[in-house]
C-alpha atoms as a PDB file:
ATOM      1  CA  UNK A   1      42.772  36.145 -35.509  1.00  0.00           C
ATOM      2  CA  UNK A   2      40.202  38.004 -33.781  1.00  0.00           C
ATOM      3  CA  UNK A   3      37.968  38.363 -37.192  1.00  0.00           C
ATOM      4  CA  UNK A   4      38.104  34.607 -37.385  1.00  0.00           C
ATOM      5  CA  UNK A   5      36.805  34.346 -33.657  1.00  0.00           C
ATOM      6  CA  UNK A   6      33.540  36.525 -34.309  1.00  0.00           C
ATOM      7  CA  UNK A   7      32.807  34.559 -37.536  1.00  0.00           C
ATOM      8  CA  UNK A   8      32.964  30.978 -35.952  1.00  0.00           C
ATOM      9  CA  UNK A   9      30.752  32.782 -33.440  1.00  0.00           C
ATOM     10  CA  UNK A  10      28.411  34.536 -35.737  1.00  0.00           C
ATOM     11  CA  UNK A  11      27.901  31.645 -37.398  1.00  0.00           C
ATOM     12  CA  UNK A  12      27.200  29.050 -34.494  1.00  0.00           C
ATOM     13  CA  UNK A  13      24.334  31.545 -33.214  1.00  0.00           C
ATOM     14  CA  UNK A  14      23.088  31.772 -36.662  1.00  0.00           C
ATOM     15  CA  UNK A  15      22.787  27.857 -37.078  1.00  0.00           C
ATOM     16  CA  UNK A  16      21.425  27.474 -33.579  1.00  0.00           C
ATOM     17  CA  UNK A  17      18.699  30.377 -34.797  1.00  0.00           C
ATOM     18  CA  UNK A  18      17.972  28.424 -37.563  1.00  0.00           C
ATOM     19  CA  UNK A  19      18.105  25.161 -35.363  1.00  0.00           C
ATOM     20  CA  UNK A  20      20.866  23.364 -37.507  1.00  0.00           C
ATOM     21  CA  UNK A  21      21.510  21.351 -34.398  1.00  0.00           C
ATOM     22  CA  UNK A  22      19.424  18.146 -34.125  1.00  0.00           C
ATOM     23  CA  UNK A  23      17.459  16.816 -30.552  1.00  0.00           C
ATOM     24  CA  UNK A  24      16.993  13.941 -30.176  1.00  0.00           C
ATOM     25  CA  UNK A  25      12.977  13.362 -30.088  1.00  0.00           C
ATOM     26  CA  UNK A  26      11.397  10.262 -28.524  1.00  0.00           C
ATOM     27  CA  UNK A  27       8.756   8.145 -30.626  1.00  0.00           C
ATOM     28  CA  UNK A  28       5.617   7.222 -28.407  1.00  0.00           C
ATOM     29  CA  UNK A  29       4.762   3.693 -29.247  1.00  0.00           C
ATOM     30  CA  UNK A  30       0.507   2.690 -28.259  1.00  0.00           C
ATOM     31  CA  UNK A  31       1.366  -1.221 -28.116  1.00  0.00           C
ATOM     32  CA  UNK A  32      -1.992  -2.375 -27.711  1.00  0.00           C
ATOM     33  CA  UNK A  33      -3.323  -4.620 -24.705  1.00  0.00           C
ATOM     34  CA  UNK A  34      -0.549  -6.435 -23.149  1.00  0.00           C
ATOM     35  CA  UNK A  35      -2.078  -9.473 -20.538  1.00  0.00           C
ATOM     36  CA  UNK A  36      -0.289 -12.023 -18.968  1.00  0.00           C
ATOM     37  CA  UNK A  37      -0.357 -14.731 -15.923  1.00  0.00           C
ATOM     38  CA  UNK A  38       2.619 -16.032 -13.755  1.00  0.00           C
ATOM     39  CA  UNK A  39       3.751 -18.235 -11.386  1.00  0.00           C
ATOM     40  CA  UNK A  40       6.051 -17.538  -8.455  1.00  0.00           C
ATOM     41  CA  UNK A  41       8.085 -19.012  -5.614  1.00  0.00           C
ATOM     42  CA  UNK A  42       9.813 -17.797  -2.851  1.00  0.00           C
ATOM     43  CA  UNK A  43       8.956 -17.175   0.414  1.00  0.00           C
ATOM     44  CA  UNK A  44       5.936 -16.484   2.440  1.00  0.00           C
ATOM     45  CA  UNK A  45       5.525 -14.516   5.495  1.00  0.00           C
ATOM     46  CA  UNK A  46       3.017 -15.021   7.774  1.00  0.00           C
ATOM     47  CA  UNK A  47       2.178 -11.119   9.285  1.00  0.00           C
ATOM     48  CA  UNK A  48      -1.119 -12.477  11.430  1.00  0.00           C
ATOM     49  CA  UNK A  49      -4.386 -11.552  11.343  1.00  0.00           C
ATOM     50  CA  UNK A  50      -5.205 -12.628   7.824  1.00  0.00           C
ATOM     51  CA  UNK A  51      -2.378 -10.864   6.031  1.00  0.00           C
ATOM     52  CA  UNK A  52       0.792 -12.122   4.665  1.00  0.00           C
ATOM     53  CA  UNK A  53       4.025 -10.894   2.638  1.00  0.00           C
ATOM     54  CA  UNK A  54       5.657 -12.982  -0.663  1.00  0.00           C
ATOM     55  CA  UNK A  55       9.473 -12.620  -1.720  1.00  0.00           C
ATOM     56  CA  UNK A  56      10.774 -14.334  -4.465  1.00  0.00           C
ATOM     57  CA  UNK A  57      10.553 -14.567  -8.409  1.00  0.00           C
ATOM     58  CA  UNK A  58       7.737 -14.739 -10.492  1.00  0.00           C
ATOM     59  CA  UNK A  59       8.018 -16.006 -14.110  1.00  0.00           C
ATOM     60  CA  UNK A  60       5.272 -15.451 -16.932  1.00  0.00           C
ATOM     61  CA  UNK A  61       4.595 -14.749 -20.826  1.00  0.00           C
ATOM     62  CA  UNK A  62       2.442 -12.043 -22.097  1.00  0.00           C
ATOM     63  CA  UNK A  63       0.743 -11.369 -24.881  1.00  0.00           C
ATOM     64  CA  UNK A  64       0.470  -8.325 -26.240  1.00  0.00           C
ATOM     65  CA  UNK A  65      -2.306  -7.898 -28.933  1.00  0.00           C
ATOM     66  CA  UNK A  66      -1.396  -4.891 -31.053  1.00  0.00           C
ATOM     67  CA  UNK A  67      -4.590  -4.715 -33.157  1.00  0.00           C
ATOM     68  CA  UNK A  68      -6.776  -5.313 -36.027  1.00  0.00           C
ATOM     69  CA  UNK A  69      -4.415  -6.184 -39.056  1.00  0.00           C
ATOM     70  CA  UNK A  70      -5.526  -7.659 -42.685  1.00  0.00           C
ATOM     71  CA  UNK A  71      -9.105  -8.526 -40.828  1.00  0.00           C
ATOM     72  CA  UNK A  72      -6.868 -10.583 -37.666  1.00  0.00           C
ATOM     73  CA  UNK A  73      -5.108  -9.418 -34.404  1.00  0.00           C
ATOM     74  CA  UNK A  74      -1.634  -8.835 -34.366  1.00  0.00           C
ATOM     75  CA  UNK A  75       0.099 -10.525 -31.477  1.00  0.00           C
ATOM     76  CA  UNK A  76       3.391 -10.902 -29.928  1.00  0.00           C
ATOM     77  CA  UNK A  77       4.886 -12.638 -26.823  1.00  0.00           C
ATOM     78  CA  UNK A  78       7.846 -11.713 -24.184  1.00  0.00           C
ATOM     79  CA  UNK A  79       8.655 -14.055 -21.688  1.00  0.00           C
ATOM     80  CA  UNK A  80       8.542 -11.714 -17.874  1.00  0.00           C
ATOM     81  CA  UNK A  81      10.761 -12.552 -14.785  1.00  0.00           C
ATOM     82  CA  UNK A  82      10.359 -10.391 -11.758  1.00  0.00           C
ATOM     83  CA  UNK A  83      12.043 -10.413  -8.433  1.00  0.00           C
ATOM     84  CA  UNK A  84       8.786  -9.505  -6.293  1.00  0.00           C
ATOM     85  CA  UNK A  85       7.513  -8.584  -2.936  1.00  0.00           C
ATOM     86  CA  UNK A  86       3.929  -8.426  -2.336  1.00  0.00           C
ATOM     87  CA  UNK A  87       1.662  -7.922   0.739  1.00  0.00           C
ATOM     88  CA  UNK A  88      -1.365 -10.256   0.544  1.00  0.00           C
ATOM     89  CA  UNK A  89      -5.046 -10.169   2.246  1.00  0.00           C
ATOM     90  CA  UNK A  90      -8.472 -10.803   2.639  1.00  0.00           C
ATOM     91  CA  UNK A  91      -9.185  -7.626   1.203  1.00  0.00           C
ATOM     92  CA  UNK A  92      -5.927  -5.762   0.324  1.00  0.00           C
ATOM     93  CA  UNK A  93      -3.062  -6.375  -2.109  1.00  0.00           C
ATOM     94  CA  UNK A  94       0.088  -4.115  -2.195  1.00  0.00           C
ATOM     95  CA  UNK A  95       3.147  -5.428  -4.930  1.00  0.00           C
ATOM     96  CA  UNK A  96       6.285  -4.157  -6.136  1.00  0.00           C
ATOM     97  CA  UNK A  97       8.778  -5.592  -8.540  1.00  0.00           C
ATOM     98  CA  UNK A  98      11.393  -5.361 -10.228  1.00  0.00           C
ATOM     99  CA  UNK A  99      11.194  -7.166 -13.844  1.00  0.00           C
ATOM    100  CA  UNK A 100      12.460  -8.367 -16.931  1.00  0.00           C
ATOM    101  CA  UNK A 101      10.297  -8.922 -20.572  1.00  0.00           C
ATOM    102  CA  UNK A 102      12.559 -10.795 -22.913  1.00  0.00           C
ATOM    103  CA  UNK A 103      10.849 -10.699 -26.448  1.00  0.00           C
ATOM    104  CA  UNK A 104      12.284 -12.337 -30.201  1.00  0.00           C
ATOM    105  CA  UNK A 105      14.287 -14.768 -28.666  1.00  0.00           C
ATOM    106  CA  UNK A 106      16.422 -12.817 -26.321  1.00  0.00           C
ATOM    107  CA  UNK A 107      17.111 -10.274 -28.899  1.00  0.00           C
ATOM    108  CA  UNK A 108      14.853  -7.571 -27.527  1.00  0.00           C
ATOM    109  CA  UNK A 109      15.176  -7.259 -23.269  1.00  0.00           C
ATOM    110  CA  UNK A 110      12.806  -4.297 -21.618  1.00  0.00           C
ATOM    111  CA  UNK A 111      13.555  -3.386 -17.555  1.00  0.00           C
ATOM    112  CA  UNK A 112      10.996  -1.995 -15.544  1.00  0.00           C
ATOM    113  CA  UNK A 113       9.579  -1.648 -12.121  1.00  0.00           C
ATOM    114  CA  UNK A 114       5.757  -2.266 -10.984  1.00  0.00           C
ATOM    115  CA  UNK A 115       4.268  -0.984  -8.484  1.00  0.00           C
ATOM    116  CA  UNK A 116       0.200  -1.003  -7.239  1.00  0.00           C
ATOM    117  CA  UNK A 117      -2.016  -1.394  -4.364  1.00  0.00           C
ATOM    118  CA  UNK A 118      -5.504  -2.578  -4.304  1.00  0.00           C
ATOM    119  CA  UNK A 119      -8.335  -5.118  -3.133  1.00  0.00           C
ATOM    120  CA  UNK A 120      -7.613  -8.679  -3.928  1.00  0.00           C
ATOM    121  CA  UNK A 121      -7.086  -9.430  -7.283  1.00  0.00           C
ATOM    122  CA  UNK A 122      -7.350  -6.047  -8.369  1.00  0.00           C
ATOM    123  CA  UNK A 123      -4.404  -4.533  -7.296  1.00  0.00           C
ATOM    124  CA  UNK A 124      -4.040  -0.854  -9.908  1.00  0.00           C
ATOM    125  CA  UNK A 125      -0.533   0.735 -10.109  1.00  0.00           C
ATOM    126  CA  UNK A 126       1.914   1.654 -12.983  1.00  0.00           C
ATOM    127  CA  UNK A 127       4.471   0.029 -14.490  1.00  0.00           C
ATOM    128  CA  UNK A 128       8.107   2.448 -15.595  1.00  0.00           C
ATOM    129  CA  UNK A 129      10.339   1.024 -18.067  1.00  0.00           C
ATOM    130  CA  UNK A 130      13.645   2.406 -16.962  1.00  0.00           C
ATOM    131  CA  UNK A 131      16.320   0.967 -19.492  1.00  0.00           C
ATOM    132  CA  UNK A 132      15.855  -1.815 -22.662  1.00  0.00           C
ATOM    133  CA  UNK A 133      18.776  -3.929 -25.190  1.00  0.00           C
ATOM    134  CA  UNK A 134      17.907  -4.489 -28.917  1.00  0.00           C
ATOM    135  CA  UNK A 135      15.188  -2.823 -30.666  1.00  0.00           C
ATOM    136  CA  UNK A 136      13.887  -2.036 -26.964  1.00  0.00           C
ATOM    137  CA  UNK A 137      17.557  -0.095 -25.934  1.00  0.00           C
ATOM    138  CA  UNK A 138      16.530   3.284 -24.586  1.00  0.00           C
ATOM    139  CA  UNK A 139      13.104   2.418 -23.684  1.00  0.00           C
ATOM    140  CA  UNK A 140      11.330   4.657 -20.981  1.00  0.00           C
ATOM    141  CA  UNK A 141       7.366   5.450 -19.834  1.00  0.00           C
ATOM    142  CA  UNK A 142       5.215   4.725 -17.838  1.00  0.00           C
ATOM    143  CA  UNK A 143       1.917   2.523 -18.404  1.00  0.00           C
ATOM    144  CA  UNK A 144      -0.749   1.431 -15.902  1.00  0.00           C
ATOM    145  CA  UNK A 145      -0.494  -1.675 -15.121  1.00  0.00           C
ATOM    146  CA  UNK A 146      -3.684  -3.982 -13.172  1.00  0.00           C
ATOM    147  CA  UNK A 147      -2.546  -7.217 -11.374  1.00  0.00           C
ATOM    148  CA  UNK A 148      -3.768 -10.172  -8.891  1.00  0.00           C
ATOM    149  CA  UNK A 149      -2.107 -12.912  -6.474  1.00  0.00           C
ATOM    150  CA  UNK A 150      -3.465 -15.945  -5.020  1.00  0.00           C
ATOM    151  CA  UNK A 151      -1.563 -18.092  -2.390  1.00  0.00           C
ATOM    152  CA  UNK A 152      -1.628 -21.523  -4.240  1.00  0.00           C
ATOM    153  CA  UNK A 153       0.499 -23.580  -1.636  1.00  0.00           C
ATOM    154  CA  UNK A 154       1.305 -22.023   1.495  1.00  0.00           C
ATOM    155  CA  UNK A 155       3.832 -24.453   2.838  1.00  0.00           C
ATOM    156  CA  UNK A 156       5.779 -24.724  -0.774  1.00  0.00           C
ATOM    157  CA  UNK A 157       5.457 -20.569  -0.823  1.00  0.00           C
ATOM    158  CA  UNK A 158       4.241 -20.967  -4.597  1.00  0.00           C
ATOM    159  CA  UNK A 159       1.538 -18.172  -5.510  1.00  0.00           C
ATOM    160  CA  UNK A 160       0.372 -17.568  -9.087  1.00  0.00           C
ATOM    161  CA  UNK A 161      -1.673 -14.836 -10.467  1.00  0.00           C
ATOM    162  CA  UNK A 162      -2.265 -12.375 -13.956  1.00  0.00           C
ATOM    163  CA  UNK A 163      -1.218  -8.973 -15.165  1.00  0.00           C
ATOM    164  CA  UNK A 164      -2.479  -6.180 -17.152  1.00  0.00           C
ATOM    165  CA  UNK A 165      -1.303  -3.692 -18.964  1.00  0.00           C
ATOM    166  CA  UNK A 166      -4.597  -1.862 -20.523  1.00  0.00           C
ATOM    167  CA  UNK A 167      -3.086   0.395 -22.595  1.00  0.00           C
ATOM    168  CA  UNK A 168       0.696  -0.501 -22.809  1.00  0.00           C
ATOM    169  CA  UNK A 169       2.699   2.505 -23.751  1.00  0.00           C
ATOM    170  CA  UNK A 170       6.169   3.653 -23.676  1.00  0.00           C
ATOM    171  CA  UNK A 171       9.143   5.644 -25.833  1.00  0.00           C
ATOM    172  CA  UNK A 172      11.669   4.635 -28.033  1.00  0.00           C
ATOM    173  CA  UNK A 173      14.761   7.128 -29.031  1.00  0.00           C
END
């Protein structure tokens, strides 16, 4: 009994020595140039002097162009739906969101959160995919991410604005 003990010992520290036991490695996927504009409602706060704060959704499609590809860019779409509160000026723009990118017809569903601060319309963060579904399940990274808002109708609390995502990158398993 004891004899059979040190061999099924022996031989699990020889196969981990010889690293018979697979990890699991991540693939690093460079998407391309993602862009994308939006619309949103919800609800804006006046703060005074010039500033003011949005809560609500914002709902957009981007386009993510992967690349030159038999002389032509390769391009695909995900429809994006964030739950967003942003912090508007004159001169300063702070957002963070949590969002949504539904690609191939529901199929393929990425979850993320933004975040940036900035001047107007050029508000620099990252954005962290956190969890995916589909082809996209187990999705992580982080990616820097450029946005803007503008206040289209103050009284209906609709703003619109665009996204980027320079160099969109994250992992698959």
């Amino acid at each position: 009994m004891q004899w059979r003990k040190n061999v099924l010992v022996t031989g699990a520290l020889a196969c981990m020595s010889l690293g018979c036991f697979i990890t699991a490695e991540s693939k690093t996927i460079e998407a391309g140039e993602a862009t994308a504009s939006w619309n949103g409602k919800g609800v804006i706060h006046d703060l005074g002097d010039g500033e003011a704060v949005f809560s609500g959704t914002i709902i957009g499609t981007m386009f993510i162009r992967h690349g030159q590809e038999l002389g032509r860019a390769l391009i695909h779409a995900a429809k994006i739906q964030c739950q967003t509160v942003a912090r508007i000026s004159e001169n300063k723009e702070e957002q963070s969101a949590l969002c949504l990118m539904t690609a191939h017809e529901g199929k393929d569903i990425a979850y993320g959160e933004m975040r940036c601060v900035g001047k107007k319309d050029d508000c620099q963060g990252t954005y962290t995919f956190t969890w995916g579904s589909g082809g996209l399940k187990g999705i992580t990274g982080t990616t820097p991410f450029i946005g803007g808002i503008n206040i289209e109708r103050k009284e209906d609390s609709r703003i619109y604005g665009y996204a980027a995502w320079p160099r969109l990158t994250y992992s698959l398993p």
